[in-house]
Protein backbone atom coordinates (compact mmCIF):
# COMPACT_ATOMS: atom_id res chain seq x y z
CA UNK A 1 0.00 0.00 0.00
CA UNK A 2 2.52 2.37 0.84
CA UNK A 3 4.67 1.70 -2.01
CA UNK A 4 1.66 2.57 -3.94
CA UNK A 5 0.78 6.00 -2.24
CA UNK A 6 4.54 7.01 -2.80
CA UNK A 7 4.97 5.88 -5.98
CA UNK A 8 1.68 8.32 -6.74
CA UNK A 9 2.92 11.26 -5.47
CA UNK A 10 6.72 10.52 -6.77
CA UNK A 11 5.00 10.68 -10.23
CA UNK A 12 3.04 13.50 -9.39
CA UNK A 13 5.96 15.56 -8.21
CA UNK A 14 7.49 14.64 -11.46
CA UNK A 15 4.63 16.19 -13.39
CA UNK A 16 4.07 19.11 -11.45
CA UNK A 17 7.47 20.40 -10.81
CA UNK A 18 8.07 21.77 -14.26
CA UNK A 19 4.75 23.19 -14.27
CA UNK A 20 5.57 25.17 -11.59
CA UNK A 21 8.51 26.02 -12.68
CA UNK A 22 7.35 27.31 -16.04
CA UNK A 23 4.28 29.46 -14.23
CA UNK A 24 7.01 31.06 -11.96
CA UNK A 25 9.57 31.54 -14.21
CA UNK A 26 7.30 32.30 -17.26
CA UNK A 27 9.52 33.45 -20.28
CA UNK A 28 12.85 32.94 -17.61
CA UNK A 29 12.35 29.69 -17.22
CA UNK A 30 15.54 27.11 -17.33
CA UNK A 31 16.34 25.44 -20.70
CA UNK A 32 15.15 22.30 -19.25
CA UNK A 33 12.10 23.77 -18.67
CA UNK A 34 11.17 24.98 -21.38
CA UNK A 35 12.12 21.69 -23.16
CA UNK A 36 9.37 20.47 -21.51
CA UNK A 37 7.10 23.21 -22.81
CA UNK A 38 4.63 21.12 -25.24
CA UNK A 39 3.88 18.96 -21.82
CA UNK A 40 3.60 21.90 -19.37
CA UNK A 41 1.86 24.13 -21.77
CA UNK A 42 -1.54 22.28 -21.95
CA UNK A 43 -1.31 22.12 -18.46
CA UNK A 44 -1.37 26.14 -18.20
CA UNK A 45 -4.30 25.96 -20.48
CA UNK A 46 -6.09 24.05 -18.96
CA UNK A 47 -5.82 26.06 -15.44
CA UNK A 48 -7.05 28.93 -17.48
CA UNK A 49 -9.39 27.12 -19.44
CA UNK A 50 -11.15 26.24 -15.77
CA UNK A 51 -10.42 30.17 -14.96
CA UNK A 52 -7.81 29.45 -12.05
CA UNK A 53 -4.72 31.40 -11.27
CA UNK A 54 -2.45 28.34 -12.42
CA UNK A 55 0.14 29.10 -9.86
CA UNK A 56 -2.33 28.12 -6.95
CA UNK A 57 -3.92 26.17 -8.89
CA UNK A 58 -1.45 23.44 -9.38
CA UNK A 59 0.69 24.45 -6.01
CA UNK A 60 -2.36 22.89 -4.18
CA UNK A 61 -2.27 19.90 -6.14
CA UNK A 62 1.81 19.97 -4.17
CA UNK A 63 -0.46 19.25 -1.23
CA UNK A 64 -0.46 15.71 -2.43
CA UNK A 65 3.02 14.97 -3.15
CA UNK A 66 3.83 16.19 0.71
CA UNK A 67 0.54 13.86 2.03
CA UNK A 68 1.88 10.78 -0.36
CA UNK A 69 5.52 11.40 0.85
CA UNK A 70 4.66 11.47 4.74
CA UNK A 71 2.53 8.08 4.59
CA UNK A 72 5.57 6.27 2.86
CA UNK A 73 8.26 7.43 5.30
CA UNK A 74 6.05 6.74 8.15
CA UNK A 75 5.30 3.55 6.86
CA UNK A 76 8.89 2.99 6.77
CA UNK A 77 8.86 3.13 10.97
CA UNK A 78 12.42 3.46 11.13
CA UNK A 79 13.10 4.13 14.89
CA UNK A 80 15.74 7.06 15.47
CA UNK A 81 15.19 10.56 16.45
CA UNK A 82 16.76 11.43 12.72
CA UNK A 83 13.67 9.69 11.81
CA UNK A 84 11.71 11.30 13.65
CA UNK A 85 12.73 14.68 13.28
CA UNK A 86 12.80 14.21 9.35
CA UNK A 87 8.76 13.14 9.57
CA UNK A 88 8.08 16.13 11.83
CA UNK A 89 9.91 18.85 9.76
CA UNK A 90 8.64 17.49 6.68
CA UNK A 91 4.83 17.87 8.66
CA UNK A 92 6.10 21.48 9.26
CA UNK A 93 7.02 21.82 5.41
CA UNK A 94 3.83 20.56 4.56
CA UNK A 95 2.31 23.02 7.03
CA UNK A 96 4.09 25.88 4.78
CA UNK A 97 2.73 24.79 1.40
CA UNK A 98 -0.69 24.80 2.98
CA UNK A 99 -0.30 28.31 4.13
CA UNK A 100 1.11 29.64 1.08
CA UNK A 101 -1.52 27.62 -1.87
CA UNK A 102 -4.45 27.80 0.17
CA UNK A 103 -4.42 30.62 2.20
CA UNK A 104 -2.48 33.36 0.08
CA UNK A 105 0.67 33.32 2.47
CA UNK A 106 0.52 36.49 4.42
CA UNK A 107 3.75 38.06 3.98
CA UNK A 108 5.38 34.83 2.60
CA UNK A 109 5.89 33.17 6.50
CA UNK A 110 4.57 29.73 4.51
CA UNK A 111 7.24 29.84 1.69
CA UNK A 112 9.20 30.61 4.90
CA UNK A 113 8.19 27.93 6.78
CA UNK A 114 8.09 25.36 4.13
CA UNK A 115 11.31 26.28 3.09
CA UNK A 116 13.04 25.50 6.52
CA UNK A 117 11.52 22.70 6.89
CA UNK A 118 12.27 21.00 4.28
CA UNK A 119 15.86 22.05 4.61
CA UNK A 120 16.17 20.71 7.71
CA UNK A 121 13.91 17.46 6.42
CA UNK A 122 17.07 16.84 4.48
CA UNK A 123 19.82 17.09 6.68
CA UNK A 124 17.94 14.92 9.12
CA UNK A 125 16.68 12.42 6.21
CA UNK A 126 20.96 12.02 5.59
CA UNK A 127 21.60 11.78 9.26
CA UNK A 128 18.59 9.04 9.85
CA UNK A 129 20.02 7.48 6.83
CA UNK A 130 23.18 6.47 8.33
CA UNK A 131 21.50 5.64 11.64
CA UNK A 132 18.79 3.56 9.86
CA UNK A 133 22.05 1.60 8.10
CA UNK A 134 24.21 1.37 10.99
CA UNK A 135 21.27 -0.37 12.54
CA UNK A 136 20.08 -2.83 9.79
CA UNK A 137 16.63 -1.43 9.51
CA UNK A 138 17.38 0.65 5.62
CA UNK A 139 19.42 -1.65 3.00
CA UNK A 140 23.05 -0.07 2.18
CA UNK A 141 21.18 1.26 -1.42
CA UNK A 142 18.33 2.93 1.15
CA UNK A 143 20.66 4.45 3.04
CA UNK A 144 22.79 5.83 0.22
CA UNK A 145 19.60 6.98 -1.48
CA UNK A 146 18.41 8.95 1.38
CA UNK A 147 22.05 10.31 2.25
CA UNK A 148 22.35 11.45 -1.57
CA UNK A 149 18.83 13.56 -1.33
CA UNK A 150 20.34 16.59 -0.66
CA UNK A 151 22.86 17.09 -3.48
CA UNK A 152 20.37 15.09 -5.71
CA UNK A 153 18.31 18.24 -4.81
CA UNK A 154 20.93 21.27 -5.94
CA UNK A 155 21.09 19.44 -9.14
CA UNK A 156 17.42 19.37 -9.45
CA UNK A 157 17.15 23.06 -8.14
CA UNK A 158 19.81 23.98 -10.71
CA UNK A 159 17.94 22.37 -13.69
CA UNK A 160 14.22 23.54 -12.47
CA UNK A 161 15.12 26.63 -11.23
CA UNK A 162 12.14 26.42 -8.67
CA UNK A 163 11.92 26.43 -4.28
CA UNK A 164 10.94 24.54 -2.86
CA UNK A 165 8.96 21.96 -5.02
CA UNK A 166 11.95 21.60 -6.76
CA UNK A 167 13.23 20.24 -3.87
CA UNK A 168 10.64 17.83 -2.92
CA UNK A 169 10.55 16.12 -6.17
CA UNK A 170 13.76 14.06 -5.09
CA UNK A 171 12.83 13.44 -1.75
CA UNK A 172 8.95 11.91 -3.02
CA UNK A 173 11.36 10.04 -5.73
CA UNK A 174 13.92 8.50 -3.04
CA UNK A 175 10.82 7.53 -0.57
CA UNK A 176 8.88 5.92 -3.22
CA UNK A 177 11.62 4.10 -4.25
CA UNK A 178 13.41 3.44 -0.60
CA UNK A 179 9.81 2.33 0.44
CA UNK A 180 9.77 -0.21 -2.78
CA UNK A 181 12.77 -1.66 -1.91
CA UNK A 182 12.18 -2.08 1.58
CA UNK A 183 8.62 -3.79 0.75
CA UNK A 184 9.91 -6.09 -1.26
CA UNK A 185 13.03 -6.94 1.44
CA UNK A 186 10.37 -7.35 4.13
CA UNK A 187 7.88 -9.73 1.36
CA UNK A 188 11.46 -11.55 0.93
CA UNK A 189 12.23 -12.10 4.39
């Protein structure tokens, strides 16, 4: 089940990111980007086809890829404070996006808050990764996938051009596919 719900929002993190990036950046956006315009062009029409602001409009659908990326990791129920911390500030990231797609974001405190807490989500994802390892409970390719995040996310940042969905999109990739692995170890065993 869990592989399933991150697998969904790995996917849809995949999809949305570059629209995102395109409504921010709009004629700036990255080469990659606008690569990807005949994909995340219909997308933009459609938002103003249904008469939504397509910058809220999809950032809300973001909503999802945080709620699909919490129930994998705490499905995971890896059992360190890393862990732990890594859930909560990724809660408190979550918290951010809310504030800023659904409730305008007075004074930006939600791209703030979602910002920090996703930073810190990271450098406690890398430290719970080499507790989870050191401990047997995350495979050696879990643990290196978590504990790579972080750069895997400056090289997404650098190619998007987007904060802070940009930066989610690797974490909901290395959960749905750290949760996979560790399904199928557990089915295995």
């Amino acid at each position: 089940m869990s592989r399933t719900v991150a697998t969904a929002g790995a996917v849809l993190a995949v999809i949305l990111t570059p629209i995102q990036s395109a409504v921010y950046n709009g004629s700036e956006a990255p080469p990659l980007v606008r690569l990807l315009s005949p994909l995340t062009e219909p997308a933009l029409s459609f938002a103003d086809w249904l008469g939504l602001d397509a910058y809220h409009f999809y950032g809300r659908m973001v909503a999802l890829v945080y709620l699909t990326t919490l129930l994998a990791l705490r499905c995971l129920r890896l059992d360190s404070r890393w862990f732990r911390a890594c859930v909560g500030l990724f809660a408190v990231a979550f918290a951010g996006d809310v504030l800023t797609y659904w409730f305008g974001d007075p004074g930006e405190i939600g791209f703030a808050v979602e910002t920090a807490g996703l930073a810190g989500a990271l450098l406690a994802l890398a430290c719970c990764a080499r507790d989870a390892h050191a401990s047997a409970r995350l495979t050696r390719v879990g643990a290196w996938a978590f504990g790579l995040t972080a750069p895997a996310v400056v090289v997404v940042l650098s190619l998007v051009q987007y904060l802070p969905h940009a930066a989610l999109l690797p974490v909901a990739v290395v959960t749905a596919t750290v949760t996979r692995k560790t399904e199928v170890a557990a089915a295995v065993a």
